[in-house]
PDB file of N, CA and C in Angstrom:
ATOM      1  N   UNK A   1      40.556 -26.172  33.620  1.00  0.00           N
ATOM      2  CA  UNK A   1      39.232 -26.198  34.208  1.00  0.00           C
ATOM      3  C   UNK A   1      38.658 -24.775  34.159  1.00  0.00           C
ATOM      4  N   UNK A   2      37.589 -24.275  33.595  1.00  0.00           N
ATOM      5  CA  UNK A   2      36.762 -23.248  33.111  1.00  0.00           C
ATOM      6  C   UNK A   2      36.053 -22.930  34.993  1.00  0.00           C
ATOM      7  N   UNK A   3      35.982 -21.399  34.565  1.00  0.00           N
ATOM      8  CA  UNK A   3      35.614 -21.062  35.861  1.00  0.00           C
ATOM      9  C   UNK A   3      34.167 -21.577  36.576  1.00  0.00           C
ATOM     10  N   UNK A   4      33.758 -21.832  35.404  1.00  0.00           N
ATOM     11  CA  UNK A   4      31.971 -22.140  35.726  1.00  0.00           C
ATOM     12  C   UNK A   4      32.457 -23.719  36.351  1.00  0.00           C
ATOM     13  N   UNK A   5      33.320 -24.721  35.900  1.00  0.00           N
ATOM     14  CA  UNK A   5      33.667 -25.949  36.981  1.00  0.00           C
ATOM     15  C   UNK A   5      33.617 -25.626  37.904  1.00  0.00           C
ATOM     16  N   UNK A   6      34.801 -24.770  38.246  1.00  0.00           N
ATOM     17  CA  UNK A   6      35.445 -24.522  39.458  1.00  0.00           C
ATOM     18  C   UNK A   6      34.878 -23.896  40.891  1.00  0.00           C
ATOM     19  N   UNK A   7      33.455 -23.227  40.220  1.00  0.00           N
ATOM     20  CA  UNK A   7      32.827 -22.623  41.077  1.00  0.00           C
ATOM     21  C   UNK A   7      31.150 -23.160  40.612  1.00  0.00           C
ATOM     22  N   UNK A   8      31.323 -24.139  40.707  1.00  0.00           N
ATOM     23  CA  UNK A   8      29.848 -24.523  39.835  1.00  0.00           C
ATOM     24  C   UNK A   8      28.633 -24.747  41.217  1.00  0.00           C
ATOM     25  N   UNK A   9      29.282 -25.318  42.263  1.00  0.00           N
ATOM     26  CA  UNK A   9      28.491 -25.491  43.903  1.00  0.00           C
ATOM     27  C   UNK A   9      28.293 -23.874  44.130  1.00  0.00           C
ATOM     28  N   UNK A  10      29.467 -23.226  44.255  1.00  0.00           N
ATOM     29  CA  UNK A  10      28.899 -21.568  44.786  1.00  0.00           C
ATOM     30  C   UNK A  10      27.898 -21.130  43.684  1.00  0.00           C
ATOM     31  N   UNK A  11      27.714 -21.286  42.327  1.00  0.00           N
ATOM     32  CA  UNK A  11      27.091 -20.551  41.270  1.00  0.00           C
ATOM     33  C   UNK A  11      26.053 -21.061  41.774  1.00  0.00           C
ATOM     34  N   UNK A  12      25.448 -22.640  41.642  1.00  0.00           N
ATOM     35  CA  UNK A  12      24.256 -23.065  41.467  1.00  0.00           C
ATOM     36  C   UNK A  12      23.806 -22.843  43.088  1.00  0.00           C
ATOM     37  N   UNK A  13      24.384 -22.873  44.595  1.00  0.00           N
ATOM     38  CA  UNK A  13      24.028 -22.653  45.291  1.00  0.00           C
ATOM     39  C   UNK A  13      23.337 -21.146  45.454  1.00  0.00           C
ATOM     40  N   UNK A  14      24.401 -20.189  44.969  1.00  0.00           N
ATOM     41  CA  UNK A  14      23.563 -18.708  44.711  1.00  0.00           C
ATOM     42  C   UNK A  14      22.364 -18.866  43.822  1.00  0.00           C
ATOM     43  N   UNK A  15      21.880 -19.771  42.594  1.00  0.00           N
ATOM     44  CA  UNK A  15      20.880 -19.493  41.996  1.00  0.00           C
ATOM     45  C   UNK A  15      19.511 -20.567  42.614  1.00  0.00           C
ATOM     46  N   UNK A  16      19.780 -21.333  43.415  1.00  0.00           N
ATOM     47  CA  UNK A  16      18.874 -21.651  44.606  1.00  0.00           C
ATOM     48  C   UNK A  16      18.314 -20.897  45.251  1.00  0.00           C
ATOM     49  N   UNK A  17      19.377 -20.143  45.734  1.00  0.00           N
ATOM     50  CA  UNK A  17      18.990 -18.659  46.658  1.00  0.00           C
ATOM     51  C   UNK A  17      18.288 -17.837  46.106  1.00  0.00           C
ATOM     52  N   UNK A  18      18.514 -17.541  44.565  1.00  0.00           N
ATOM     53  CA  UNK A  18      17.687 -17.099  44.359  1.00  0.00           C
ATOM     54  C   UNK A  18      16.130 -17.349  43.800  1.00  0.00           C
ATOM     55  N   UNK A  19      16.064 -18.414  43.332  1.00  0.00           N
ATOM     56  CA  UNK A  19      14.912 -19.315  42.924  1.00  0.00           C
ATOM     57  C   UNK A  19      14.039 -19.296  44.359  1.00  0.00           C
ATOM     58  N   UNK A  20      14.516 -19.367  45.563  1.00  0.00           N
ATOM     59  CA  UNK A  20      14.238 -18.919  46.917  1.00  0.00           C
ATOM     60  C   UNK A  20      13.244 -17.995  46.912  1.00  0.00           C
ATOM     61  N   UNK A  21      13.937 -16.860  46.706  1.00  0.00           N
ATOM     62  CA  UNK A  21      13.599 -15.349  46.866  1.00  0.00           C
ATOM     63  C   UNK A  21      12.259 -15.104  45.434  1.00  0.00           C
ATOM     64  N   UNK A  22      12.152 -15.880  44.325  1.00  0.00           N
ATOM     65  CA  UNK A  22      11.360 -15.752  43.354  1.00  0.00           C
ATOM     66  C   UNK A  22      10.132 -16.681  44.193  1.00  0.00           C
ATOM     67  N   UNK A  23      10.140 -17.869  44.440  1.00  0.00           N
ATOM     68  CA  UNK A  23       8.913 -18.306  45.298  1.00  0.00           C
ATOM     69  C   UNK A  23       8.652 -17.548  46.061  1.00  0.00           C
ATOM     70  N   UNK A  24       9.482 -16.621  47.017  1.00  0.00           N
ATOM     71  CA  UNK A  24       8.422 -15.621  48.302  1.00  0.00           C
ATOM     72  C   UNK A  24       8.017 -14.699  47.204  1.00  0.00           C
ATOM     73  N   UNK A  25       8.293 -14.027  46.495  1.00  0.00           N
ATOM     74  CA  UNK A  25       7.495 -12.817  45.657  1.00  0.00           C
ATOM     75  C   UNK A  25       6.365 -13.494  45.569  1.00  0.00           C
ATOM     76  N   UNK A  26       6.370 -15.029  44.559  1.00  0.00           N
ATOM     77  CA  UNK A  26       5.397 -15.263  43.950  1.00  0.00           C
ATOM     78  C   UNK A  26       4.290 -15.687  45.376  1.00  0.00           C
ATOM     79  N   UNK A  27       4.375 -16.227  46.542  1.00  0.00           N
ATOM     80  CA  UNK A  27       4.017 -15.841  47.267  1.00  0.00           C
ATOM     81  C   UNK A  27       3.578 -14.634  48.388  1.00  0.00           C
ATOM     82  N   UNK A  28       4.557 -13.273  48.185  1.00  0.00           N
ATOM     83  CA  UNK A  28       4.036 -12.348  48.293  1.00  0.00           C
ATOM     84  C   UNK A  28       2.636 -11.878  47.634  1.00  0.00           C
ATOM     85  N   UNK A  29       2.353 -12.038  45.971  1.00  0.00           N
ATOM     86  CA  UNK A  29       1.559 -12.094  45.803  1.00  0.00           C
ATOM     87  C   UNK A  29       0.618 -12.670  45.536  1.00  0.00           C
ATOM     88  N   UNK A  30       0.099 -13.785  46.204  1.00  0.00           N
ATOM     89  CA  UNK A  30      -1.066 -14.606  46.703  1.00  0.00           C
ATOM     90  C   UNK A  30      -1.289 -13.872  47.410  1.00  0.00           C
ATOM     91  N   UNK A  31      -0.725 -13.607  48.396  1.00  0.00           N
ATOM     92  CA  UNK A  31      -1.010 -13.161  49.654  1.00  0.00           C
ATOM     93  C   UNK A  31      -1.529 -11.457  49.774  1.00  0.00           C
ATOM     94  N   UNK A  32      -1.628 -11.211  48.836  1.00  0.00           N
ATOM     95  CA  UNK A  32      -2.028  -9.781  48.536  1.00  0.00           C
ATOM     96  C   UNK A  32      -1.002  -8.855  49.224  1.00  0.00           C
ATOM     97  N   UNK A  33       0.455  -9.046  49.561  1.00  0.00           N
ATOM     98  CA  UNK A  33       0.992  -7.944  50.481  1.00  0.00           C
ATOM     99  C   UNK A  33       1.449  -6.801  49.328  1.00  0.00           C
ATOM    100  N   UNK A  34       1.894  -5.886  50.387  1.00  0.00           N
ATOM    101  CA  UNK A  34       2.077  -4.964  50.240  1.00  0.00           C
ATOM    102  C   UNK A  34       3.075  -4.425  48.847  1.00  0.00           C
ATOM    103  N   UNK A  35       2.462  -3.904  48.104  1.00  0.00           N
ATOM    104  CA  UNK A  35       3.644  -3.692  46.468  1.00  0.00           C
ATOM    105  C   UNK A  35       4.624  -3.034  46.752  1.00  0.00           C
ATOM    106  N   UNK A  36       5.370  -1.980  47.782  1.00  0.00           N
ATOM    107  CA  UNK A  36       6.446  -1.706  47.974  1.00  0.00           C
ATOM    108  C   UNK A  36       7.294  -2.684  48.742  1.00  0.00           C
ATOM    109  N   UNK A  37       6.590  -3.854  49.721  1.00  0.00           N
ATOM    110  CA  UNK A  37       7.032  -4.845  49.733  1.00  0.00           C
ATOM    111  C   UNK A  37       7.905  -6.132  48.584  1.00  0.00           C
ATOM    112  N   UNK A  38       7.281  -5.925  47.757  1.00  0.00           N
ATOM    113  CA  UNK A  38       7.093  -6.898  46.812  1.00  0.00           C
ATOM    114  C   UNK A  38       8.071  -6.176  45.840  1.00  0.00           C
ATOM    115  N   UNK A  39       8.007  -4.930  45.766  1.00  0.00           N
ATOM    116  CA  UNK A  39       9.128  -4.234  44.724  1.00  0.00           C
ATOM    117  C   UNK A  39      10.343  -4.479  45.189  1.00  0.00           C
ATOM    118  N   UNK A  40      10.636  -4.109  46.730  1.00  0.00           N
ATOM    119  CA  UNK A  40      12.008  -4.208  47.256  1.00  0.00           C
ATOM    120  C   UNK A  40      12.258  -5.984  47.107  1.00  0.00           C
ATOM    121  N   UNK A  41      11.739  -6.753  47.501  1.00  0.00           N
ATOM    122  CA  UNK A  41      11.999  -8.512  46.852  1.00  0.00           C
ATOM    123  C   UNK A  41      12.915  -8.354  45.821  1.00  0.00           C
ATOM    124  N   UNK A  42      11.879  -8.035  44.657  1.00  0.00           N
ATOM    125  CA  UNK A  42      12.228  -8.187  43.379  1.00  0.00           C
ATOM    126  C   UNK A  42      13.323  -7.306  42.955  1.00  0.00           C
ATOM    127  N   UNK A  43      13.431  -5.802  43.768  1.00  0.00           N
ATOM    128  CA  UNK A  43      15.041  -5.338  43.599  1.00  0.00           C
ATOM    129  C   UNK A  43      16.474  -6.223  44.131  1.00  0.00           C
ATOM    130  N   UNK A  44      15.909  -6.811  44.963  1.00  0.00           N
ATOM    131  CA  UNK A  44      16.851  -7.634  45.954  1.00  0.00           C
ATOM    132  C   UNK A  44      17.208  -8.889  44.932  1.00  0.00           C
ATOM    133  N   UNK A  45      16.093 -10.000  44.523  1.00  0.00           N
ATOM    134  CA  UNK A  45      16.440 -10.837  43.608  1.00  0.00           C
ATOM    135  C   UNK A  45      17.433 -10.182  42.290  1.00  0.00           C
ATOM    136  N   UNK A  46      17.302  -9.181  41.235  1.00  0.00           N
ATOM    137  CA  UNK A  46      17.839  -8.561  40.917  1.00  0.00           C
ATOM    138  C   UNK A  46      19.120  -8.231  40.913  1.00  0.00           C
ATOM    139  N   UNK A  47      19.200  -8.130  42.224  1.00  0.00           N
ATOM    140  CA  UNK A  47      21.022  -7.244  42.095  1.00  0.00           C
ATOM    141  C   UNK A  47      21.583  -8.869  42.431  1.00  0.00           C
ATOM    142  N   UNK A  48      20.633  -9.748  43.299  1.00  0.00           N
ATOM    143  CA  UNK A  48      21.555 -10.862  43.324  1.00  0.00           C
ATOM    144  C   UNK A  48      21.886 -11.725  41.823  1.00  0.00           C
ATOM    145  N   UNK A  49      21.159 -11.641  40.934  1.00  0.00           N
ATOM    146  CA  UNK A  49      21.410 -12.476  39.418  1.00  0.00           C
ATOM    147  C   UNK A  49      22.285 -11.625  39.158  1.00  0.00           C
ATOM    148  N   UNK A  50      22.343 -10.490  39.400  1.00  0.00           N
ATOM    149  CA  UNK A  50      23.161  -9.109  38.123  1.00  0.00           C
ATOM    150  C   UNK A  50      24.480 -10.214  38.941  1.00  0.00           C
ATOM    151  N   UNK A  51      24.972 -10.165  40.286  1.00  0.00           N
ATOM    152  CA  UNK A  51      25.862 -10.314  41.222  1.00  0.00           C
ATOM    153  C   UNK A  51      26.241 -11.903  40.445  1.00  0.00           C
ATOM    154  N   UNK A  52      25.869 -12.700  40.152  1.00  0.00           N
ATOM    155  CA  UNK A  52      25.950 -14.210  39.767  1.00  0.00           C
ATOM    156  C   UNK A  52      26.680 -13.690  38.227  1.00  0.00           C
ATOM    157  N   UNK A  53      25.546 -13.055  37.533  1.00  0.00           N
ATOM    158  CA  UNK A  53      25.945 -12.884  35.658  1.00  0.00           C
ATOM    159  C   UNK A  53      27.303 -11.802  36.076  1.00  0.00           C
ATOM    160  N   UNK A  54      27.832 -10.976  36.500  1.00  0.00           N
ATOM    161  CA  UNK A  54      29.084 -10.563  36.781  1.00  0.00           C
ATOM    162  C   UNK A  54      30.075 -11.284  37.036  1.00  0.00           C
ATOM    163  N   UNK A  55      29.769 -11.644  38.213  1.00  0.00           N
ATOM    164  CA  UNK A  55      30.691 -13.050  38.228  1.00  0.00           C
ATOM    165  C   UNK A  55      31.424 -13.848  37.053  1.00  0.00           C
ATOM    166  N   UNK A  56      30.162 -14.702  36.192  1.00  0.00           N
ATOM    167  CA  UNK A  56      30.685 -14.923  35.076  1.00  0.00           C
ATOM    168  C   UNK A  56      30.823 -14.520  33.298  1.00  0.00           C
ATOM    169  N   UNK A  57      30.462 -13.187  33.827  1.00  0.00           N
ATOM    170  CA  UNK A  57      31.555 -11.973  32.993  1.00  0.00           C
ATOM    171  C   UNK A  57      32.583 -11.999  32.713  1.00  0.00           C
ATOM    172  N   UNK A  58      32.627 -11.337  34.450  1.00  0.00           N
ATOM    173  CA  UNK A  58      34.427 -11.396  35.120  1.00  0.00           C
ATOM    174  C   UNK A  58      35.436 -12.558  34.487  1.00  0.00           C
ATOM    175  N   UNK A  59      34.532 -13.669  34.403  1.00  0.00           N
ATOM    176  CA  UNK A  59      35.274 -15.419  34.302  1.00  0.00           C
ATOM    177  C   UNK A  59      35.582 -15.375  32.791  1.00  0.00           C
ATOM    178  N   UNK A  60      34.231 -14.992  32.043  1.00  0.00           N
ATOM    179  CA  UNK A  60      34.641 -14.699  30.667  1.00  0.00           C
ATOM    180  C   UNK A  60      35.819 -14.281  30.274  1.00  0.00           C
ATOM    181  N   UNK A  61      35.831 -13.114  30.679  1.00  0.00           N
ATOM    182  CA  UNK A  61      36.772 -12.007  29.847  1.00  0.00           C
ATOM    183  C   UNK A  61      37.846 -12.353  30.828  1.00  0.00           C
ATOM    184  N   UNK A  62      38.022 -12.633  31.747  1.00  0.00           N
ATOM    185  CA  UNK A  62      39.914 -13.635  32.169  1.00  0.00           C
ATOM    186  C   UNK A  62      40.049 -14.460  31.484  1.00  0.00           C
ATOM    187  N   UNK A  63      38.734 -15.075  31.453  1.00  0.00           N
ATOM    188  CA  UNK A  63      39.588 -16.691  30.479  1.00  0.00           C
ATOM    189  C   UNK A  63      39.876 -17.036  29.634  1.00  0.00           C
ATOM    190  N   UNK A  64      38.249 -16.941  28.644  1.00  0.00           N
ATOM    191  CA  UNK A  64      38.307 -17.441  27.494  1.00  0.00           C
ATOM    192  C   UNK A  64      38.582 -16.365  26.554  1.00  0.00           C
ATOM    193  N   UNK A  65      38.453 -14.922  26.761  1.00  0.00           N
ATOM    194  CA  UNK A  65      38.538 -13.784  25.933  1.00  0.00           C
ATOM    195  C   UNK A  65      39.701 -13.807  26.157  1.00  0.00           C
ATOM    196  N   UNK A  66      40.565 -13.320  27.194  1.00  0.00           N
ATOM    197  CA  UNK A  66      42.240 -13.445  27.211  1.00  0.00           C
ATOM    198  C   UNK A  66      42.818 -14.551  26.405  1.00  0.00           C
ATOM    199  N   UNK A  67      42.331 -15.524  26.621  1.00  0.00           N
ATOM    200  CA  UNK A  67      42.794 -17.024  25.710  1.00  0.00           C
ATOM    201  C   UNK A  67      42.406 -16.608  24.096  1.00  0.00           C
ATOM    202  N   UNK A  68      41.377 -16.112  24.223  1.00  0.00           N
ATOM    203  CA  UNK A  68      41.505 -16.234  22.381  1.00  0.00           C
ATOM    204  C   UNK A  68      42.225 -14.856  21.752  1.00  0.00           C
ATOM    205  N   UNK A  69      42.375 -13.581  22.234  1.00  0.00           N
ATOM    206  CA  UNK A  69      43.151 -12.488  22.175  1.00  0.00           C
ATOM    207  C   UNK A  69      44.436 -13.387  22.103  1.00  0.00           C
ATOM    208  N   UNK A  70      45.147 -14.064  22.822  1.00  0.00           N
ATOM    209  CA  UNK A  70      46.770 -15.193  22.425  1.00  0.00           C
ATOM    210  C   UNK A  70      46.872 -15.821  21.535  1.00  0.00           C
ATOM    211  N   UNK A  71      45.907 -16.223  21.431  1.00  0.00           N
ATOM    212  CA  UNK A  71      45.530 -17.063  20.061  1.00  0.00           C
ATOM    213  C   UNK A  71      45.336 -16.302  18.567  1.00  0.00           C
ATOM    214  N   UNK A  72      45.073 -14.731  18.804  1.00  0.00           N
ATOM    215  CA  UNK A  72      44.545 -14.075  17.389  1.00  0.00           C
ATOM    216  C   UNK A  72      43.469 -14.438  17.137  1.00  0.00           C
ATOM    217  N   UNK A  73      42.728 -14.726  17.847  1.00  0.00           N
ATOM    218  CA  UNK A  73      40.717 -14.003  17.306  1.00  0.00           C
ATOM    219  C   UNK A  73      40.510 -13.319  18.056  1.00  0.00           C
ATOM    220  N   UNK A  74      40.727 -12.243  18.759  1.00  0.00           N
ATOM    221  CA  UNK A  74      40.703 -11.016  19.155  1.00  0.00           C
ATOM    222  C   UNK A  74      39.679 -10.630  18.557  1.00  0.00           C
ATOM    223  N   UNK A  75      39.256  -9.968  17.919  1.00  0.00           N
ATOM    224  CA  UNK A  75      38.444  -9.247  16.796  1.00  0.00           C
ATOM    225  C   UNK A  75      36.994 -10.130  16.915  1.00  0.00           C
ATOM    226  N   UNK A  76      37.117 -11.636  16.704  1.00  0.00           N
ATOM    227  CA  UNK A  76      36.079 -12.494  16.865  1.00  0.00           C
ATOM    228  C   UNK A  76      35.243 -12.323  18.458  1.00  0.00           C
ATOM    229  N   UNK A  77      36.375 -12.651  19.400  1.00  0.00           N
ATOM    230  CA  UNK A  77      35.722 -12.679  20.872  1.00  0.00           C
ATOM    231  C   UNK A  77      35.418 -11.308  21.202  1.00  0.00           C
ATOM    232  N   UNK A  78      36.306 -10.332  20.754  1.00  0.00           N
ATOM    233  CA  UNK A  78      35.807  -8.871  21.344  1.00  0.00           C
ATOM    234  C   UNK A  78      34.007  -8.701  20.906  1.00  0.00           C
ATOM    235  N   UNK A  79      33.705  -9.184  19.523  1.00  0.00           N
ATOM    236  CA  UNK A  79      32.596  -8.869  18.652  1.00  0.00           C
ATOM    237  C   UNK A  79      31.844  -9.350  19.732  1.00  0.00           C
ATOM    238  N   UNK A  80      31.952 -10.890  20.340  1.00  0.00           N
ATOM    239  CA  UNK A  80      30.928 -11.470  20.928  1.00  0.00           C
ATOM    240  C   UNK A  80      31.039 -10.862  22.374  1.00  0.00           C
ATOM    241  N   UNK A  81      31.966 -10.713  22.969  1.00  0.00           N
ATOM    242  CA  UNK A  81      31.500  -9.913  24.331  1.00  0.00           C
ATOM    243  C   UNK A  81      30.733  -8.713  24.014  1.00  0.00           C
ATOM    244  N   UNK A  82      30.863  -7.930  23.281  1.00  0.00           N
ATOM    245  CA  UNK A  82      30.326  -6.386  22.982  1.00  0.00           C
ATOM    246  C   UNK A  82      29.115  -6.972  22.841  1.00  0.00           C
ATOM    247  N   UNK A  83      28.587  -7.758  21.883  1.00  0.00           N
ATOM    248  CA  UNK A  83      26.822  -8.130  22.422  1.00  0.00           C
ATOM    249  C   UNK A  83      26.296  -8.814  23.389  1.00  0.00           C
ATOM    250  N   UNK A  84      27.321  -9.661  24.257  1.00  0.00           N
ATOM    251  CA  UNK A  84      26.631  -9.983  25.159  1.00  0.00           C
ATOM    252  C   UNK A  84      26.674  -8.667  26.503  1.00  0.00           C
ATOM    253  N   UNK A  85      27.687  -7.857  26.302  1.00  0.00           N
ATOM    254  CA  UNK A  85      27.448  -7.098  26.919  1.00  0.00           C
ATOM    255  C   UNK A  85      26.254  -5.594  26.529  1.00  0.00           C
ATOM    256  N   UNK A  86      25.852  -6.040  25.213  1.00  0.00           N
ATOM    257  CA  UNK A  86      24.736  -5.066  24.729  1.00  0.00           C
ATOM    258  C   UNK A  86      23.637  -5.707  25.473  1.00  0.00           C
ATOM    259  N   UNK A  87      23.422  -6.937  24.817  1.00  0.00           N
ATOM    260  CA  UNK A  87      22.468  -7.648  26.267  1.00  0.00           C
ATOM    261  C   UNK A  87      22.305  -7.862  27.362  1.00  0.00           C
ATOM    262  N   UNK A  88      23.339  -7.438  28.354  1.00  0.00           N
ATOM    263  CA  UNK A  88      23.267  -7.739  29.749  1.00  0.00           C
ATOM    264  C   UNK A  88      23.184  -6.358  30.097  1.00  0.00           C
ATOM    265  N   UNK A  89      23.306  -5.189  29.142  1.00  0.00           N
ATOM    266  CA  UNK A  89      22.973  -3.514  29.958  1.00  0.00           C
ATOM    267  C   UNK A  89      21.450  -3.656  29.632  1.00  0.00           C
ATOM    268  N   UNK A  90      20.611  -4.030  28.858  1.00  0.00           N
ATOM    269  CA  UNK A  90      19.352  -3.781  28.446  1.00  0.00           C
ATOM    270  C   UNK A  90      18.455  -4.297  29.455  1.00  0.00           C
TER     271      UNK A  90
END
């Protein structure tokens, strides 16, 4: 069982939470408030996705990257973490 099963209620419950926090911004601004208001939101939503996509990083590279390094495609899975991790610093 892949980590994203195993934790699939905590994952999707955190991305509720945050889908949450994206309606008050987008309601922050209707409401004309305040943009240092509205910045700290959107830092806050932020570190919580970074906090979710770490998570299943972390899950990655235990599972399925360790699993295919045993297996000998090493070389294959390293290639593909290194861009998804080119994409997740950008």
């Amino acid at each position: 069982m892949s980590y994203v099963e195993r934790n699939k209620e905590d994952l999707l419950s955190r991305l509720k939470k945050i889908e949450g926090q994206i309606r008050g911004i987008q309601k922050m601004i209707e409401e004309d408030r305040y943009c240092v208001d509205i910045l700290l939101q959107i830092s806050a939503t932020r570190a919580a996705l970074q906090k979710v996509a770490l998570s299943l990083l972390r899950s990655h590279t235990r599972g399925c990257v360790a699993r295919a390094i045993r297996q000998n495609r090493g070389d294959e899975v390293i290639d593909e973490l290194m861009q998804v991790l080119d994409q997740f610093t950008r």
